[in-house]
PDB file of N, CA and C in Angstrom:
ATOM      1  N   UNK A   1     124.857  40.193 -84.129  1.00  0.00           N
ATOM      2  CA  UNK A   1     126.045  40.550 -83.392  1.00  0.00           C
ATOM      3  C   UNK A   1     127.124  39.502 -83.658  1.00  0.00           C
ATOM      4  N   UNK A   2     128.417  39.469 -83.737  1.00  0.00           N
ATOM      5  CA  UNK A   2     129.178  39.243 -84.371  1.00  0.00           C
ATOM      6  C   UNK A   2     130.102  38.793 -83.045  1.00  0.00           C
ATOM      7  N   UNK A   3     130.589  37.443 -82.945  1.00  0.00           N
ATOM      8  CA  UNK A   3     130.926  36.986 -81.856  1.00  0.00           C
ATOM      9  C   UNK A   3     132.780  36.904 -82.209  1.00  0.00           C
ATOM     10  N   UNK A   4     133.111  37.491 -80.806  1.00  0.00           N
ATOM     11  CA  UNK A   4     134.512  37.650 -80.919  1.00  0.00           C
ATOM     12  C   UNK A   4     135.520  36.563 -80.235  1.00  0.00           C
ATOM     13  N   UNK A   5     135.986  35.973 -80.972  1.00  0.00           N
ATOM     14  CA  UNK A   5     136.875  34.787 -80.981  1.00  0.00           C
ATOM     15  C   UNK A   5     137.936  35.081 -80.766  1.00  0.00           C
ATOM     16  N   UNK A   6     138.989  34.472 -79.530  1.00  0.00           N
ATOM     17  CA  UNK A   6     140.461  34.640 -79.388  1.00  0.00           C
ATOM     18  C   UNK A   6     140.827  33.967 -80.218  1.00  0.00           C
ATOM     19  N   UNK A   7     142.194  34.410 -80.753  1.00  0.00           N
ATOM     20  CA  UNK A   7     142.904  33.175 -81.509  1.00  0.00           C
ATOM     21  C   UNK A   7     144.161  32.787 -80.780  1.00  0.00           C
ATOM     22  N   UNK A   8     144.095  31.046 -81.383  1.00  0.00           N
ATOM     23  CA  UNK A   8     145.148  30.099 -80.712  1.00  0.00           C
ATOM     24  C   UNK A   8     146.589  30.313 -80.831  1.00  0.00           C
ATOM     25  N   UNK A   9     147.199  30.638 -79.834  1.00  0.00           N
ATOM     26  CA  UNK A   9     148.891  30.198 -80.311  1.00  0.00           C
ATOM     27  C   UNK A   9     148.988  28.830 -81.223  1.00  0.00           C
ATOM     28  N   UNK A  10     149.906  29.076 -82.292  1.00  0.00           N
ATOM     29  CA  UNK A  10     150.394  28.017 -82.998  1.00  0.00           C
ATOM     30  C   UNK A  10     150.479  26.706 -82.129  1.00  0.00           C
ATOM     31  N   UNK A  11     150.867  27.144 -80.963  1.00  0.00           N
ATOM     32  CA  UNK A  11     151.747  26.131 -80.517  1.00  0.00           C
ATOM     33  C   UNK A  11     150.363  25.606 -79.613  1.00  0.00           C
ATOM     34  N   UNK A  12     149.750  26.250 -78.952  1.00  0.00           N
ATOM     35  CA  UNK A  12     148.228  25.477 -78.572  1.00  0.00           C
ATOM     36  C   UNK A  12     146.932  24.878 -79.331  1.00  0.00           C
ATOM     37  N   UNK A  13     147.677  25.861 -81.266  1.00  0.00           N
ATOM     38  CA  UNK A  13     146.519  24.916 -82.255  1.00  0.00           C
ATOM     39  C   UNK A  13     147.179  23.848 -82.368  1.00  0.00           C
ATOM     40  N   UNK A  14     148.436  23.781 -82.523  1.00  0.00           N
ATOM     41  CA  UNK A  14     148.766  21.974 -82.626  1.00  0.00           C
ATOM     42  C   UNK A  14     148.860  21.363 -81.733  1.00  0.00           C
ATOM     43  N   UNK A  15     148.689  21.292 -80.506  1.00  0.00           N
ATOM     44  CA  UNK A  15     148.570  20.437 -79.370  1.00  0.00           C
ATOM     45  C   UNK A  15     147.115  19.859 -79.698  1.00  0.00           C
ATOM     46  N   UNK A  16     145.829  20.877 -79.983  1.00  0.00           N
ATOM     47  CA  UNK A  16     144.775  20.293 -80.322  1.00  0.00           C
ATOM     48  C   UNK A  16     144.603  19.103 -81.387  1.00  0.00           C
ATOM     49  N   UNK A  17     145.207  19.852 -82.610  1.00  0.00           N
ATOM     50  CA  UNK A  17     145.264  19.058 -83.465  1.00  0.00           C
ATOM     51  C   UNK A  17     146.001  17.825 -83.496  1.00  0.00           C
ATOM     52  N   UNK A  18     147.365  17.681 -83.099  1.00  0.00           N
ATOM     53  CA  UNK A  18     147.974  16.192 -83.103  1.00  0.00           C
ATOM     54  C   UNK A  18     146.739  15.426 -82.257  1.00  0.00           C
ATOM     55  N   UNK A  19     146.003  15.896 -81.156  1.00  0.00           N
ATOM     56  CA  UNK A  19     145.469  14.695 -80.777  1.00  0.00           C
ATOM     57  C   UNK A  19     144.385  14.805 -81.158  1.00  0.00           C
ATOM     58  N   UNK A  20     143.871  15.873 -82.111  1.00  0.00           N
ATOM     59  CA  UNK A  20     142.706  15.128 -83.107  1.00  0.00           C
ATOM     60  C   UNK A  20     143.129  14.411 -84.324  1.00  0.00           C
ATOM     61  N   UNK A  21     144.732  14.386 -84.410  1.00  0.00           N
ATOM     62  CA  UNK A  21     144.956  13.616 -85.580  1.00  0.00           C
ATOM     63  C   UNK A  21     144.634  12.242 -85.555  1.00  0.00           C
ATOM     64  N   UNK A  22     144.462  11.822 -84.395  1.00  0.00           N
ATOM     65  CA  UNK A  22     144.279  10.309 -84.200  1.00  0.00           C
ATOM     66  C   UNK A  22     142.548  10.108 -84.304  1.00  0.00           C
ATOM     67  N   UNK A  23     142.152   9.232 -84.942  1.00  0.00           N
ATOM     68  CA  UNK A  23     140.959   8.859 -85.949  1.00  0.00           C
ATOM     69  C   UNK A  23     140.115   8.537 -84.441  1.00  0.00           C
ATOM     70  N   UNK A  24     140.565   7.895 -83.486  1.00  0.00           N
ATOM     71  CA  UNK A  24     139.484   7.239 -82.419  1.00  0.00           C
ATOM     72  C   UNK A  24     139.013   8.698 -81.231  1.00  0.00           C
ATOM     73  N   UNK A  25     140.036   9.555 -81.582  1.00  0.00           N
ATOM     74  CA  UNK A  25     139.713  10.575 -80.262  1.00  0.00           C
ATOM     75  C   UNK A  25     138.900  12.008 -81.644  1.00  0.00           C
ATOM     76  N   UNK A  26     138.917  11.685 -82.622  1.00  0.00           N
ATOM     77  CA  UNK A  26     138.529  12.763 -83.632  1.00  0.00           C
ATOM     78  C   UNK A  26     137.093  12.210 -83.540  1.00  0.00           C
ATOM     79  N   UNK A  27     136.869  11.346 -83.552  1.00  0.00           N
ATOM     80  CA  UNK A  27     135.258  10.446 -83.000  1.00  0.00           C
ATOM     81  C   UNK A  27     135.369  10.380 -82.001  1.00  0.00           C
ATOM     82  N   UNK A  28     136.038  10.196 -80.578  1.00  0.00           N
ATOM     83  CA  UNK A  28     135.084  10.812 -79.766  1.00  0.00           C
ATOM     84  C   UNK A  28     135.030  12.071 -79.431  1.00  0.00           C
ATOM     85  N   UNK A  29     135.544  13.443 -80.147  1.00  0.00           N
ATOM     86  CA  UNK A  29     134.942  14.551 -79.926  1.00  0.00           C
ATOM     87  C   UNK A  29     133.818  14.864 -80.575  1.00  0.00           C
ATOM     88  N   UNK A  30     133.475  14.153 -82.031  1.00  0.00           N
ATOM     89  CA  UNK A  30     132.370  14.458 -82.764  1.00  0.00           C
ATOM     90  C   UNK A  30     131.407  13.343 -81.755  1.00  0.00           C
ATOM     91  N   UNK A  31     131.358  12.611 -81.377  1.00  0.00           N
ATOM     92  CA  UNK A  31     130.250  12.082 -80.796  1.00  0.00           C
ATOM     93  C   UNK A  31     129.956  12.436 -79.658  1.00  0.00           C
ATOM     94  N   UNK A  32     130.963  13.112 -78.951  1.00  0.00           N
ATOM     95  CA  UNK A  32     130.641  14.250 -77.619  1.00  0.00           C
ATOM     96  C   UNK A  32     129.852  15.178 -78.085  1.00  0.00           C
ATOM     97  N   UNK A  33     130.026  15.578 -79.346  1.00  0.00           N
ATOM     98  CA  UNK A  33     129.705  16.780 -79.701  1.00  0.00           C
ATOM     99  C   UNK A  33     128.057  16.976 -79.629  1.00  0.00           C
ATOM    100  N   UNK A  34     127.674  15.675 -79.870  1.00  0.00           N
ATOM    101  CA  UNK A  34     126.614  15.023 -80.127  1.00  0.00           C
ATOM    102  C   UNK A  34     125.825  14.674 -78.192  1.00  0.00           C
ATOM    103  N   UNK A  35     126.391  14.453 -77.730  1.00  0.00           N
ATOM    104  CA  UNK A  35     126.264  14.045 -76.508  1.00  0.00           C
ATOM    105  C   UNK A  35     127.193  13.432 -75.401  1.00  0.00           C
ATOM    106  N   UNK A  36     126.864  13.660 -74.071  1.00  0.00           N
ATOM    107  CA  UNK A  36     127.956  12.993 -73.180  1.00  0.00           C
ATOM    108  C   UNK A  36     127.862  11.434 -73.457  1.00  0.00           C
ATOM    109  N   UNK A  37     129.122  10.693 -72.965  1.00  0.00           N
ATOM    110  CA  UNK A  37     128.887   9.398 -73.008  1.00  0.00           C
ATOM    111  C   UNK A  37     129.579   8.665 -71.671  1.00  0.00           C
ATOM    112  N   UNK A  38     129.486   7.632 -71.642  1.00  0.00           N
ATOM    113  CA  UNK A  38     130.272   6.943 -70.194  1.00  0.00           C
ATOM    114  C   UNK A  38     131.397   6.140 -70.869  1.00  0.00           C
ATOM    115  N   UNK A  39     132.461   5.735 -70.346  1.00  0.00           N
ATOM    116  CA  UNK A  39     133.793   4.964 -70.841  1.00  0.00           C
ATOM    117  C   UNK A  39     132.834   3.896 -71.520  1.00  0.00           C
ATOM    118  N   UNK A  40     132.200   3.054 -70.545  1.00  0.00           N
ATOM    119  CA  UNK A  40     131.727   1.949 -71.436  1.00  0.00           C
ATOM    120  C   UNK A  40     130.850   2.171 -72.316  1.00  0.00           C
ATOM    121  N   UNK A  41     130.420   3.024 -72.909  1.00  0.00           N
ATOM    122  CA  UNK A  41     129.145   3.398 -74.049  1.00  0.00           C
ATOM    123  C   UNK A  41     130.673   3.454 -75.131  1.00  0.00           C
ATOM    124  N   UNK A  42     132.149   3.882 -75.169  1.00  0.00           N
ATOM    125  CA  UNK A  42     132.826   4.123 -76.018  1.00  0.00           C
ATOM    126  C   UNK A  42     133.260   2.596 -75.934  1.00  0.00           C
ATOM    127  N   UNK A  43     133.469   1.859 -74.571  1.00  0.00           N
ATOM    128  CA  UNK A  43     134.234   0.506 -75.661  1.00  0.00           C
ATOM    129  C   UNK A  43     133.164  -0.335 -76.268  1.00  0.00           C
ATOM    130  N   UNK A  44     131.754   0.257 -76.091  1.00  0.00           N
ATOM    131  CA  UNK A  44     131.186  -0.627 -77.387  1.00  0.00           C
ATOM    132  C   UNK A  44     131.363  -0.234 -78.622  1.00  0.00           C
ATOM    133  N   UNK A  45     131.050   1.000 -78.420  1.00  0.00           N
ATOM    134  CA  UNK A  45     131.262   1.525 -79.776  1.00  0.00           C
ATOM    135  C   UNK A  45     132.410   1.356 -80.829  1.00  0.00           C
ATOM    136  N   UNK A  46     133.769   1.583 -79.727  1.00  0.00           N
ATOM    137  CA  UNK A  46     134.381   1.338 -80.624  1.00  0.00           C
ATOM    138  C   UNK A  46     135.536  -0.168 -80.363  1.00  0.00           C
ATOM    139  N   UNK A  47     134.988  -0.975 -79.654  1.00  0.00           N
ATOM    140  CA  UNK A  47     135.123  -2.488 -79.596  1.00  0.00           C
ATOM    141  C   UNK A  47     136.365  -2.389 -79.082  1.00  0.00           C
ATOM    142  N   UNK A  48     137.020  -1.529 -78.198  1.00  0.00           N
ATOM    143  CA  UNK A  48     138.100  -1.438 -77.061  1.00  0.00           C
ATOM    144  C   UNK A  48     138.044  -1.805 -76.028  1.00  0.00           C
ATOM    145  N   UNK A  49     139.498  -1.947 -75.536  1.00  0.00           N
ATOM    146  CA  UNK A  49     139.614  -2.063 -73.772  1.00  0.00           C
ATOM    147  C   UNK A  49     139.211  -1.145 -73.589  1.00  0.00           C
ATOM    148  N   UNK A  50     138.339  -1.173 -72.280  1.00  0.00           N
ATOM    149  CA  UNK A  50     138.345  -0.136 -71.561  1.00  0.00           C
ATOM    150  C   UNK A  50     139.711   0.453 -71.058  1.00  0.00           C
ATOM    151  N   UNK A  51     140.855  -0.035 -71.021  1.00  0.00           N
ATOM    152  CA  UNK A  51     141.896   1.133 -70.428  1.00  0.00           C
ATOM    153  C   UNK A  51     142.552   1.450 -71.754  1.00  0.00           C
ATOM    154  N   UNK A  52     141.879   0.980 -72.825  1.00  0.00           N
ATOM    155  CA  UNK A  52     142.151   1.509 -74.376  1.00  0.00           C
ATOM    156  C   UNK A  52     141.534   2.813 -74.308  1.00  0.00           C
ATOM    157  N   UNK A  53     140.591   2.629 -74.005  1.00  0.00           N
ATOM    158  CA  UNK A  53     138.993   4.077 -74.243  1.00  0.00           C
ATOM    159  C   UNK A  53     139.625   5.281 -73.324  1.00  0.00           C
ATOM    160  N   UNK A  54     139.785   4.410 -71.971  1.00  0.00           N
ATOM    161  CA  UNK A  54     140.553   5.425 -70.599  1.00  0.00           C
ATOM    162  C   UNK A  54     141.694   6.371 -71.088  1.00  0.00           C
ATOM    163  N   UNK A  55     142.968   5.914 -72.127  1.00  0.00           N
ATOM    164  CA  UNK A  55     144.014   6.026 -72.531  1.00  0.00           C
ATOM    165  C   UNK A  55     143.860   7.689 -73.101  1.00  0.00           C
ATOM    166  N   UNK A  56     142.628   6.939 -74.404  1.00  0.00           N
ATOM    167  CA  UNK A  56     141.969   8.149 -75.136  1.00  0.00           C
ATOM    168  C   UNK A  56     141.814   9.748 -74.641  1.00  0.00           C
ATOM    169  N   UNK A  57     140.240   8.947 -73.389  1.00  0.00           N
ATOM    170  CA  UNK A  57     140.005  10.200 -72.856  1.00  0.00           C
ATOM    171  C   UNK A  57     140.571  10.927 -71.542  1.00  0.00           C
ATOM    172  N   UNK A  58     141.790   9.966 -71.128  1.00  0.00           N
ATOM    173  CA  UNK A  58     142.777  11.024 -70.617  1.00  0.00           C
ATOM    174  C   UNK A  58     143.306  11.926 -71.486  1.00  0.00           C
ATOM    175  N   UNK A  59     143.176  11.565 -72.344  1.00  0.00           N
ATOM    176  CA  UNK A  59     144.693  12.878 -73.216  1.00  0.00           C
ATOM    177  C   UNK A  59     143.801  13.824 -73.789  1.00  0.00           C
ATOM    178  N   UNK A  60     142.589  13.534 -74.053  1.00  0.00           N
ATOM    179  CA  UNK A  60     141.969  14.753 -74.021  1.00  0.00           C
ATOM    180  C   UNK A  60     141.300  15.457 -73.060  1.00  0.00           C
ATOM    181  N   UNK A  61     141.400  15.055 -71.788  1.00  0.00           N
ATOM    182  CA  UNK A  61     141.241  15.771 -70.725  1.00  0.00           C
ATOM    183  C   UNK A  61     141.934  16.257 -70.230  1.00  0.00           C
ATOM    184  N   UNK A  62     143.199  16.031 -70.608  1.00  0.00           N
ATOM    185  CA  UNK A  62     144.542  16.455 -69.541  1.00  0.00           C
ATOM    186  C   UNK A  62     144.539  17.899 -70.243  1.00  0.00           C
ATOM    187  N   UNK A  63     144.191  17.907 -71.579  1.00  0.00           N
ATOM    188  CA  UNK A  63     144.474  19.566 -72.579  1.00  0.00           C
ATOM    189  C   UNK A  63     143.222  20.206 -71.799  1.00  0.00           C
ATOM    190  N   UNK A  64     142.214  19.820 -71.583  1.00  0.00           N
ATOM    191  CA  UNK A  64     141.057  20.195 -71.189  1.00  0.00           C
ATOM    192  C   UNK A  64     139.683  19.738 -72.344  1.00  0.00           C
ATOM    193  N   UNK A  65     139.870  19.552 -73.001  1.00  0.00           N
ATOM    194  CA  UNK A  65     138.959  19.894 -74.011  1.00  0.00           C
ATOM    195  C   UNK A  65     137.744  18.420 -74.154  1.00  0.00           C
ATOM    196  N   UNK A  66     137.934  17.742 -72.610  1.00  0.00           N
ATOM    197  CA  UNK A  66     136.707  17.027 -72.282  1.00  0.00           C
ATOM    198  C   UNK A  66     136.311  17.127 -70.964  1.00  0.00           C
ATOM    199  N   UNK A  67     135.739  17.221 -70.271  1.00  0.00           N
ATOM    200  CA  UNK A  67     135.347  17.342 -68.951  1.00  0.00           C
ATOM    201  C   UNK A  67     134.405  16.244 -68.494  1.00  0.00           C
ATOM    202  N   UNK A  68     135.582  15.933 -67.029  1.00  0.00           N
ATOM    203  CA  UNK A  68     134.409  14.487 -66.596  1.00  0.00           C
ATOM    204  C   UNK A  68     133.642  14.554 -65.514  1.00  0.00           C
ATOM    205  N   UNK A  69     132.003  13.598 -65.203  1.00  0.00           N
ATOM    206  CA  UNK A  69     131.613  14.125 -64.088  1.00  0.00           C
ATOM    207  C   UNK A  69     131.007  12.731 -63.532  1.00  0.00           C
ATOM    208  N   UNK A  70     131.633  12.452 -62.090  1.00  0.00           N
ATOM    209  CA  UNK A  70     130.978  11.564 -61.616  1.00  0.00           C
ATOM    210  C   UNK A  70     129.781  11.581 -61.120  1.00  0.00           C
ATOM    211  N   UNK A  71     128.597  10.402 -61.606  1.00  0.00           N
ATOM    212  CA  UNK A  71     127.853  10.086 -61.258  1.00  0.00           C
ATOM    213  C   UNK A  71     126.840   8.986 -60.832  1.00  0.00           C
ATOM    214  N   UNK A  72     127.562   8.760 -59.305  1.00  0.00           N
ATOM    215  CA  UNK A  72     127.330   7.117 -58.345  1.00  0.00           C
ATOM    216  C   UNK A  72     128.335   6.609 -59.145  1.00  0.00           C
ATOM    217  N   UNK A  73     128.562   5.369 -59.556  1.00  0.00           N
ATOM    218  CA  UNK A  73     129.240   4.441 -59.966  1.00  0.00           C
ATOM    219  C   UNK A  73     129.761   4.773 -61.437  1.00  0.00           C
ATOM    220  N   UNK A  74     129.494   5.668 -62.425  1.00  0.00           N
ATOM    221  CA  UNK A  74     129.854   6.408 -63.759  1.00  0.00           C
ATOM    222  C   UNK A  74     130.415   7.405 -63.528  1.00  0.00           C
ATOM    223  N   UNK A  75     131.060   7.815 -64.929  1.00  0.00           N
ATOM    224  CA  UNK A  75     131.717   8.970 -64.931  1.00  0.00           C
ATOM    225  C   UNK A  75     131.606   9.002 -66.386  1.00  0.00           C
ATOM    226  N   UNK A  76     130.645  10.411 -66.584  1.00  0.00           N
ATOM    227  CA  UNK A  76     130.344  10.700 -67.663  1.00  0.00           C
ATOM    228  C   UNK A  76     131.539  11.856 -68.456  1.00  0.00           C
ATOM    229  N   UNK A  77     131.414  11.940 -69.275  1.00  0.00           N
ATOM    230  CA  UNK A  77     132.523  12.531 -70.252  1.00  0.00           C
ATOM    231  C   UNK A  77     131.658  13.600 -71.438  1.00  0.00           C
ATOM    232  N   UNK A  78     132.327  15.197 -71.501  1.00  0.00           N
ATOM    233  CA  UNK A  78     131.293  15.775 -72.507  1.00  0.00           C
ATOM    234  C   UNK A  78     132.083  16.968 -73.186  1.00  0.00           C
ATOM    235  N   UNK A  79     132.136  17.248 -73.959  1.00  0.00           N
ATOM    236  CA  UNK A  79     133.194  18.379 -74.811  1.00  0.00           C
ATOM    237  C   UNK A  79     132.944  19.728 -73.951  1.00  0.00           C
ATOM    238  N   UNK A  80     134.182  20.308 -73.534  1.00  0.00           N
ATOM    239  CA  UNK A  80     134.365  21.265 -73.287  1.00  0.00           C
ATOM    240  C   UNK A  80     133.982  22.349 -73.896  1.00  0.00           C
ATOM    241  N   UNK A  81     132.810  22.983 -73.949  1.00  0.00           N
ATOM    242  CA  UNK A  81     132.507  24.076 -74.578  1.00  0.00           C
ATOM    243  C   UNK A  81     132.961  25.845 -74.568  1.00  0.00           C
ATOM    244  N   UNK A  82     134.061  25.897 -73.497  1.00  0.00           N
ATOM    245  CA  UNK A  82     134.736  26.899 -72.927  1.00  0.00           C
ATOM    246  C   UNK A  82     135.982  26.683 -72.807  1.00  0.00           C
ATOM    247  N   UNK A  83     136.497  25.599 -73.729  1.00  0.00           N
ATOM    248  CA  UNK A  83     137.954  25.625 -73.637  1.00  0.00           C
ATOM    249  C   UNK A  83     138.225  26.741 -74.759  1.00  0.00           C
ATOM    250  N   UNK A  84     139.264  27.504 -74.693  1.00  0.00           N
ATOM    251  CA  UNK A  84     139.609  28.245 -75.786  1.00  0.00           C
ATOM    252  C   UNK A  84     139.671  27.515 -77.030  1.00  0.00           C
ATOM    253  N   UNK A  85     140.294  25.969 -77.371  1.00  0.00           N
ATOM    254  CA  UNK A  85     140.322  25.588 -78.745  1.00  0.00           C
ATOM    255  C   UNK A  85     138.817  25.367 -79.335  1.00  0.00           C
ATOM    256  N   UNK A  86     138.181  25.355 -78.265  1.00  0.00           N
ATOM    257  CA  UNK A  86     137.104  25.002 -78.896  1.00  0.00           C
ATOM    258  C   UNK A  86     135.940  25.573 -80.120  1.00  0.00           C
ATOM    259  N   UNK A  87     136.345  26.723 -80.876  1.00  0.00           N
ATOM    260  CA  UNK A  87     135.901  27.106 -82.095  1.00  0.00           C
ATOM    261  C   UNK A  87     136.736  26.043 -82.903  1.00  0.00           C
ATOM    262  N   UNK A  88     138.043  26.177 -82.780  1.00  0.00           N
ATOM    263  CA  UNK A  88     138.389  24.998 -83.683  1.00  0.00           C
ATOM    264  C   UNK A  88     138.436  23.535 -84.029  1.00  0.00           C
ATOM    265  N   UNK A  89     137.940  23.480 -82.755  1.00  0.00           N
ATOM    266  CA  UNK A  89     137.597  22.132 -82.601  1.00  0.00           C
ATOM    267  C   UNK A  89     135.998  21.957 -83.281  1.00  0.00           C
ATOM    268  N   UNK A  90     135.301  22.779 -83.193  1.00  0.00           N
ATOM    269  CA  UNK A  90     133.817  22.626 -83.557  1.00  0.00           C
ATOM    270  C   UNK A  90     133.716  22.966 -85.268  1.00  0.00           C
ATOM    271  N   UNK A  91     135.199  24.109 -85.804  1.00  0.00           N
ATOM    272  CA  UNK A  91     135.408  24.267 -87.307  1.00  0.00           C
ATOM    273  C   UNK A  91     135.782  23.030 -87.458  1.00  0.00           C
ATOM    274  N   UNK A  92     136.660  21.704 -87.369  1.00  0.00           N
ATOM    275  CA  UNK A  92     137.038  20.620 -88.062  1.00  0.00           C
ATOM    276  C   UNK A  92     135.954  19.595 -87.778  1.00  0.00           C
ATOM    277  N   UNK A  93     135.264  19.971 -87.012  1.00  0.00           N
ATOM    278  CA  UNK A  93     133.891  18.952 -86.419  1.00  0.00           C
ATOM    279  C   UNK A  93     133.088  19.486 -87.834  1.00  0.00           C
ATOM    280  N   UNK A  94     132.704  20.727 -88.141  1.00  0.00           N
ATOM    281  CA  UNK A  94     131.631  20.749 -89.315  1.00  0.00           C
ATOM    282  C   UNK A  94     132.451  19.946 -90.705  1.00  0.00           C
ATOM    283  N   UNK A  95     133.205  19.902 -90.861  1.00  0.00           N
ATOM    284  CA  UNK A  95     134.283  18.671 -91.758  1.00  0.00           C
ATOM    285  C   UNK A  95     134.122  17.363 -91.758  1.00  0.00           C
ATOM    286  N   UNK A  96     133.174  16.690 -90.994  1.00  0.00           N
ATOM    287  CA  UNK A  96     133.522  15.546 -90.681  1.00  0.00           C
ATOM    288  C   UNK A  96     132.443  14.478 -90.521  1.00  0.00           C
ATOM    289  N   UNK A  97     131.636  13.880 -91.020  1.00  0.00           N
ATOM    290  CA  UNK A  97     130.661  12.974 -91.197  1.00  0.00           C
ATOM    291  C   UNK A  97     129.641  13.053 -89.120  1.00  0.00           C
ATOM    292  N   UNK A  98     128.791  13.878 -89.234  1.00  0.00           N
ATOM    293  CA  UNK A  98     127.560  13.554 -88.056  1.00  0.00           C
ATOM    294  C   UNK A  98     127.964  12.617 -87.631  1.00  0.00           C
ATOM    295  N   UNK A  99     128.027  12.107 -86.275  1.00  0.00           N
ATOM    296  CA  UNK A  99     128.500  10.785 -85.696  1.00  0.00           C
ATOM    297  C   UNK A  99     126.851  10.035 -84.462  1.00  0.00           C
ATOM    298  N   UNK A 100     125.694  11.237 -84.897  1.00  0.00           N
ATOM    299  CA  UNK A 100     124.787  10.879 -83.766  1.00  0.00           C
ATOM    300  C   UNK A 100     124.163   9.274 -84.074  1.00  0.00           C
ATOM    301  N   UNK A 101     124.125   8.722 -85.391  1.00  0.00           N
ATOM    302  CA  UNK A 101     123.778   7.559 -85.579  1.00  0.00           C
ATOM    303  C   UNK A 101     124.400   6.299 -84.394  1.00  0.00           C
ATOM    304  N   UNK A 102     125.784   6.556 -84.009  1.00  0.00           N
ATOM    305  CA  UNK A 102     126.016   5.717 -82.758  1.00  0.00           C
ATOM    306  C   UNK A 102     125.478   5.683 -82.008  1.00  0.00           C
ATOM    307  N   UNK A 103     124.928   6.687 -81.567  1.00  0.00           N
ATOM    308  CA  UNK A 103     124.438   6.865 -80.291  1.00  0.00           C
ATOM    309  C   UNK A 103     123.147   6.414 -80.613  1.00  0.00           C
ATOM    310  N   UNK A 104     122.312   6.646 -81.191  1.00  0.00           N
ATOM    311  CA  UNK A 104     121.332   6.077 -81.636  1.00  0.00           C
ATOM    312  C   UNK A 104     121.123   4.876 -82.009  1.00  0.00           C
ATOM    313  N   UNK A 105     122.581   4.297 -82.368  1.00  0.00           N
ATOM    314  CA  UNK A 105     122.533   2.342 -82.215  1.00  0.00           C
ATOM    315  C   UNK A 105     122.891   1.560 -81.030  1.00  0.00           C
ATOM    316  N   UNK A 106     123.576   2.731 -80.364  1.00  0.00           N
ATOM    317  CA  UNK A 106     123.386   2.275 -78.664  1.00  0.00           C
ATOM    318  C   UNK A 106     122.548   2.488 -77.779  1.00  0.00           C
ATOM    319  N   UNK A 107     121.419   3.169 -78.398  1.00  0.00           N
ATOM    320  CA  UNK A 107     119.864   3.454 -77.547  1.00  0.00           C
ATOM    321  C   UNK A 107     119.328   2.203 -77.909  1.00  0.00           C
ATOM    322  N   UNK A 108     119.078   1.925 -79.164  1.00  0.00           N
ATOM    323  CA  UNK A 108     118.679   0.467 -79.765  1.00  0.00           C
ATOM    324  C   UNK A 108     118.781  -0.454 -79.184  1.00  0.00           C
ATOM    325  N   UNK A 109     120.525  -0.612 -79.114  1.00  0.00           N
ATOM    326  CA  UNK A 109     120.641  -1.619 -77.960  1.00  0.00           C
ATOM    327  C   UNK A 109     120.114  -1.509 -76.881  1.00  0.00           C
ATOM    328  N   UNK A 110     119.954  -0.674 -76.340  1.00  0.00           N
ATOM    329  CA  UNK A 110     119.963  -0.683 -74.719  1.00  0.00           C
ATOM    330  C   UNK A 110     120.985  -0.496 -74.504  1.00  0.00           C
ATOM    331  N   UNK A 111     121.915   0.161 -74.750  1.00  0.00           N
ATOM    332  CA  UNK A 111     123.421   0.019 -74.081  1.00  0.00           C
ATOM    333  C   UNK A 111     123.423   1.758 -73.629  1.00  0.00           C
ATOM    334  N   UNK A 112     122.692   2.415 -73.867  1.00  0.00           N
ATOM    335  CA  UNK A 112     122.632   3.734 -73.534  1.00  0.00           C
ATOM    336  C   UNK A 112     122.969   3.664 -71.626  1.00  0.00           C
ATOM    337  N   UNK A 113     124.165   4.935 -71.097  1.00  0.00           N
ATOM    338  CA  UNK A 113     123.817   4.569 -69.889  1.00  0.00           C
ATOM    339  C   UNK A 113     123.080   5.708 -69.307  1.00  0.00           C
ATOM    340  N   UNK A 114     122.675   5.734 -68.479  1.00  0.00           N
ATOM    341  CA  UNK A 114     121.240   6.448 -68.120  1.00  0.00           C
ATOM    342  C   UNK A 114     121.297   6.302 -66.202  1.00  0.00           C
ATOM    343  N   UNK A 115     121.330   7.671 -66.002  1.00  0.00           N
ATOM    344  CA  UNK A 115     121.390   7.917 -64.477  1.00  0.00           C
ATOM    345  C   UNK A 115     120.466   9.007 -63.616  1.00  0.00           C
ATOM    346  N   UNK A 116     119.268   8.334 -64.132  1.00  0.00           N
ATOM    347  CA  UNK A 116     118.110   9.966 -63.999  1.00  0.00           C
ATOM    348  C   UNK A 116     117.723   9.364 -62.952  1.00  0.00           C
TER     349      UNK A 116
END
């Protein structure tokens, strides 16, 4: 069965895209893609302020296309799988180098955060 896809206004595919044009939020949707993460699992990763990381994943939450969820003292972060851009967001994701090895060097560490 053959799954039926809306398509984007121009003007809502490039809202997606300018802010996947930027290299740090194009990694963290491929590493969402991969799994949720917490602000601080991203400033290790990617060796930021945290109100650097915050900056990030406001602007992709404000479009929608991350969704956050508090839990106790965290607030986890995870790709919107029901935003409308999101076929296209998941077409430029198959483009783009697997990103699960981070996450997997932050299990290593121990830096994984974990709220079971």
């Amino acid at each position: 069965m053959t799954e039926i896809v809306e398509k984007l206004g121009v003007t809502d595919a490039s809202k997606v895209l300018k802010l996947l044009g930027d290299k740090t939020r194009l990694t963290m949707i491929a590493i969402l893609a991969e799994d949720e993460c917490c602000v601080c699992e991203f400033v290790e990763l990617f060796q930021m302020s945290q109100p650097s990381v915050s900056q990030h994943l406001r602007k992709l939450r404000d479009i929608g296309l991350v969704e956050e969820e508090r839990r106790g003292q965290w607030i986890f972060y995870r790709i919107n799988r029901t935003h409308e851009a999101f076929h296209l967001v998941a077409n430029v994701l198959e483009h783009i180098p697997n990103h699960k090895e981070k996450l997997d060097m932050l299990e290593k560490k121990g830096l994984r955060v974990c709220c079971d």
